[in-house]
C-alpha atoms as a PDB file:
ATOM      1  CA  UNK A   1     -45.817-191.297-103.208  1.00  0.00           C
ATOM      2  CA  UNK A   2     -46.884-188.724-100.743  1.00  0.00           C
ATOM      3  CA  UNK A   3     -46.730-191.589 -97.479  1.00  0.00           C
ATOM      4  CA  UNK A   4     -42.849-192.043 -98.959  1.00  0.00           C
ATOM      5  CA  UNK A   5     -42.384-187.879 -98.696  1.00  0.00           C
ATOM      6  CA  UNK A   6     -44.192-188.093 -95.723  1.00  0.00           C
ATOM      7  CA  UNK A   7     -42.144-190.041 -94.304  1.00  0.00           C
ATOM      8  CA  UNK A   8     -39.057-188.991 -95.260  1.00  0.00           C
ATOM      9  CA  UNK A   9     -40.072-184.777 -94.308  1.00  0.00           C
ATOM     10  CA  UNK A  10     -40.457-186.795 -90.770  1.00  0.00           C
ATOM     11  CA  UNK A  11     -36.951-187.869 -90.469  1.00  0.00           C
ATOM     12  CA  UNK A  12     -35.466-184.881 -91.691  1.00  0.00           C
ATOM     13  CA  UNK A  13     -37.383-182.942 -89.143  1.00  0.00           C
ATOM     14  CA  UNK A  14     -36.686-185.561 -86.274  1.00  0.00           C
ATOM     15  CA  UNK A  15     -32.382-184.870 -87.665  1.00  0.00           C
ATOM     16  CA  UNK A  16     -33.271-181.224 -87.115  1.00  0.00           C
ATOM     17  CA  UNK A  17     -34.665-181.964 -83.331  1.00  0.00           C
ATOM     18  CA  UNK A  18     -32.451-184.916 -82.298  1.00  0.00           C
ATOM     19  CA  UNK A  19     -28.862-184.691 -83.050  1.00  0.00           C
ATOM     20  CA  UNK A  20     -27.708-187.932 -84.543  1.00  0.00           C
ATOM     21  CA  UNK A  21     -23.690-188.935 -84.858  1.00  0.00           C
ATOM     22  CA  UNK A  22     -22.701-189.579 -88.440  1.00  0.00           C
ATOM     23  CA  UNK A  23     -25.794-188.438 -90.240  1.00  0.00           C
ATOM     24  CA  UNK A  24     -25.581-186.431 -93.452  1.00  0.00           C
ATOM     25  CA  UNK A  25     -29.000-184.837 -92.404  1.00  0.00           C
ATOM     26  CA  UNK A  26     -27.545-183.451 -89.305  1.00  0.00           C
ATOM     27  CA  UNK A  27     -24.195-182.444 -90.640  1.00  0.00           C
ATOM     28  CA  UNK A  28     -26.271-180.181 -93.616  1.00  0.00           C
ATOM     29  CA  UNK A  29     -28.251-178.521 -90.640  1.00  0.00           C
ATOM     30  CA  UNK A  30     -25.368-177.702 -88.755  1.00  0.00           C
ATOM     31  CA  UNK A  31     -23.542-176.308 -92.022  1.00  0.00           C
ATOM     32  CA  UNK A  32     -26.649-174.034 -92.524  1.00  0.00           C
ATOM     33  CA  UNK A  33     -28.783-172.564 -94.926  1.00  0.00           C
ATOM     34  CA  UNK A  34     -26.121-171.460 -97.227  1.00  0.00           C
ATOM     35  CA  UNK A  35     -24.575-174.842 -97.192  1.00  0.00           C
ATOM     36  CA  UNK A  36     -28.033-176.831 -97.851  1.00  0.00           C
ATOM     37  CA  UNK A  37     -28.901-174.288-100.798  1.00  0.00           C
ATOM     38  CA  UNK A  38     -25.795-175.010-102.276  1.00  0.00           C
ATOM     39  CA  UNK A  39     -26.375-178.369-102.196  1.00  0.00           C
ATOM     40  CA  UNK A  40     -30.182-177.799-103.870  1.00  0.00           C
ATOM     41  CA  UNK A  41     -28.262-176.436-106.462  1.00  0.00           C
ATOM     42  CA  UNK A  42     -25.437-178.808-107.172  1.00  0.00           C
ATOM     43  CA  UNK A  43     -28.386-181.588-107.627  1.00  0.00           C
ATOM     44  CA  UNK A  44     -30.734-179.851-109.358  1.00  0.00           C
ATOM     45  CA  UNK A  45     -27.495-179.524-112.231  1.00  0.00           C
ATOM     46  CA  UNK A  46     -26.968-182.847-111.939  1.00  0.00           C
ATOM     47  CA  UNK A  47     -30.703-183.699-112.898  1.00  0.00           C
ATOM     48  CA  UNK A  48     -30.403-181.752-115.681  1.00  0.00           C
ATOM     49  CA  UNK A  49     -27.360-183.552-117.064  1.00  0.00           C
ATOM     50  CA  UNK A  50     -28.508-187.311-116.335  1.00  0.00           C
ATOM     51  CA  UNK A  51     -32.112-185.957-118.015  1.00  0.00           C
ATOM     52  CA  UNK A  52     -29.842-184.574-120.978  1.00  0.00           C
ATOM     53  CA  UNK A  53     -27.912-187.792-121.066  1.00  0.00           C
ATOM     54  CA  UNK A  54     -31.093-189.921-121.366  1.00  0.00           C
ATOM     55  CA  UNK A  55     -30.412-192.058-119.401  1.00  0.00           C
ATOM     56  CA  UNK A  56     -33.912-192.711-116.959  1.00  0.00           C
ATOM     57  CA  UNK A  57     -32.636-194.169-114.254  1.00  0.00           C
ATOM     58  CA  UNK A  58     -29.757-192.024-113.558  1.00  0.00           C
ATOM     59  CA  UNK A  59     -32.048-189.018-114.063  1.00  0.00           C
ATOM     60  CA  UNK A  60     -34.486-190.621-111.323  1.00  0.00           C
ATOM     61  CA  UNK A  61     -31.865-191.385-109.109  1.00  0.00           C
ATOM     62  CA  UNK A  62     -30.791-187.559-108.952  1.00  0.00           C
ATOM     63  CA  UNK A  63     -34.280-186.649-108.663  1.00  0.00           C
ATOM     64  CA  UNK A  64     -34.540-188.486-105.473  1.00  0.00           C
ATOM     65  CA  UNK A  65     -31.347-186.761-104.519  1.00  0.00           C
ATOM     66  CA  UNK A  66     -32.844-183.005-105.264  1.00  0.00           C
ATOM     67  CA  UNK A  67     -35.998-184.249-103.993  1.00  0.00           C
ATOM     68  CA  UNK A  68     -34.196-185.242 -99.989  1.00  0.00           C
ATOM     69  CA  UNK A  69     -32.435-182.000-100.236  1.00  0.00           C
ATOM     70  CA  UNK A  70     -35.769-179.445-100.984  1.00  0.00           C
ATOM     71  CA  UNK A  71     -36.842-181.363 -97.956  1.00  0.00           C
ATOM     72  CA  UNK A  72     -34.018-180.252 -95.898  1.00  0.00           C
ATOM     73  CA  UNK A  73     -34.542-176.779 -96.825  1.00  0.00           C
ATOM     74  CA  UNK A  74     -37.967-176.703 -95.970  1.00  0.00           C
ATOM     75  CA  UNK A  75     -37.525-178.054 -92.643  1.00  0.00           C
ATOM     76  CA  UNK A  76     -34.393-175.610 -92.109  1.00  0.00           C
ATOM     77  CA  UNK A  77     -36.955-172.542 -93.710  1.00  0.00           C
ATOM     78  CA  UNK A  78     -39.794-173.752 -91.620  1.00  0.00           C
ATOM     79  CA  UNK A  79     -41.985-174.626 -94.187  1.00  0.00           C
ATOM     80  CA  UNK A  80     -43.921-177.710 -94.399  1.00  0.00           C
ATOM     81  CA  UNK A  81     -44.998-180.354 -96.440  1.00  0.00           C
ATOM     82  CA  UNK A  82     -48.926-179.437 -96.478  1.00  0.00           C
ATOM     83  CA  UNK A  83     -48.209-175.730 -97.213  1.00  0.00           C
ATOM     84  CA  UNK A  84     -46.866-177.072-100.814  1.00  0.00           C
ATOM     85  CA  UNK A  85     -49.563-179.670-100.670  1.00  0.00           C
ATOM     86  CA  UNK A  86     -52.202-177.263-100.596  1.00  0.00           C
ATOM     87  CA  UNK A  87     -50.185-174.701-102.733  1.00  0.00           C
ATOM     88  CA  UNK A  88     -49.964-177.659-105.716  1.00  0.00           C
ATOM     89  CA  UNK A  89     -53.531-178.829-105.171  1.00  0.00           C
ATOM     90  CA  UNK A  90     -54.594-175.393-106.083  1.00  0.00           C
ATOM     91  CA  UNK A  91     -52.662-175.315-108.976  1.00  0.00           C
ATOM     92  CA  UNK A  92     -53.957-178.402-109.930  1.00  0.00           C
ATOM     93  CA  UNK A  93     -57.623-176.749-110.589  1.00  0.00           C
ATOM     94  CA  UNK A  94     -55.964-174.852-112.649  1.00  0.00           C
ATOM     95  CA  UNK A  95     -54.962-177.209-115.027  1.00  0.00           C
ATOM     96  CA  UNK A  96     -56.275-176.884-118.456  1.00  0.00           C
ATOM     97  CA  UNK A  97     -56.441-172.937-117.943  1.00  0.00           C
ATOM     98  CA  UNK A  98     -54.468-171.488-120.706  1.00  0.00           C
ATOM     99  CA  UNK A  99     -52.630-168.487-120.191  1.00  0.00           C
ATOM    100  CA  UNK A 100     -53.269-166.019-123.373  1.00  0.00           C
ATOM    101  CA  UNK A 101     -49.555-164.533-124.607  1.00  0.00           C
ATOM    102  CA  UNK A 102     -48.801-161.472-125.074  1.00  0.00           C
ATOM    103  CA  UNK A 103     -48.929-160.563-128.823  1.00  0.00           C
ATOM    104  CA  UNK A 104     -46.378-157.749-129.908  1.00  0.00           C
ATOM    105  CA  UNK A 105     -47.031-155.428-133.044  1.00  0.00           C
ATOM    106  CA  UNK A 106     -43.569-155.416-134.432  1.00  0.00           C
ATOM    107  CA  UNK A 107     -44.450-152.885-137.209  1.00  0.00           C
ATOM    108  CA  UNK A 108     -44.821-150.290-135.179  1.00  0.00           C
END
């Protein structure tokens, strides 16, 4: 999976560099930030309705769309794909860890 993002964080950041005619990629970085947020939004809705619709691979399908357009952002914000690597592998030694809740006293 991570060769695939890899990958994929590669061309977005080559669209960024070299200006290509026609490409979505470019056309989102010359729109902006604003524009490219917008569009993290408008996917990560749609997620949610093909996940409430049950339907698995619709709900992949818009993953991979929310998935390509994160990417963009980071490239646009300057962040990269091992700084959320390492950020999720330390999370991940955190697994198991529970969190204790906060218990109110409702009688007083």
């Amino acid at each position: 999976m991570m060769d695939v993002m890899e990958g994929l964080y590669q061309v977005v950041r080559e669209r960024k560099e070299e200006k290509r005619e026609g490409s979505y990629t470019c056309y989102l970085f010359e729109q902006g930030l604003d524009k490219i947020l917008k569009k993290c939004g408008e996917e990560c809705s749609e997620v949610i309705i093909a996940a409430k619709n049950g339907k698995n691979e619709d709900t992949a399908n818009e993953i991979c769309d929310l998935i390509y357009h994160l990417l963009v952002m980071m490239v646009e914000s300057g962040i990269s794909l091992e700084e959320v690597e390492e950020i999720l592998a330390e999370r991940r030694q955190k697994i198991g860890n529970l969190k204790k809740f906060h218990v109110s006293d409702h009688n007083t």
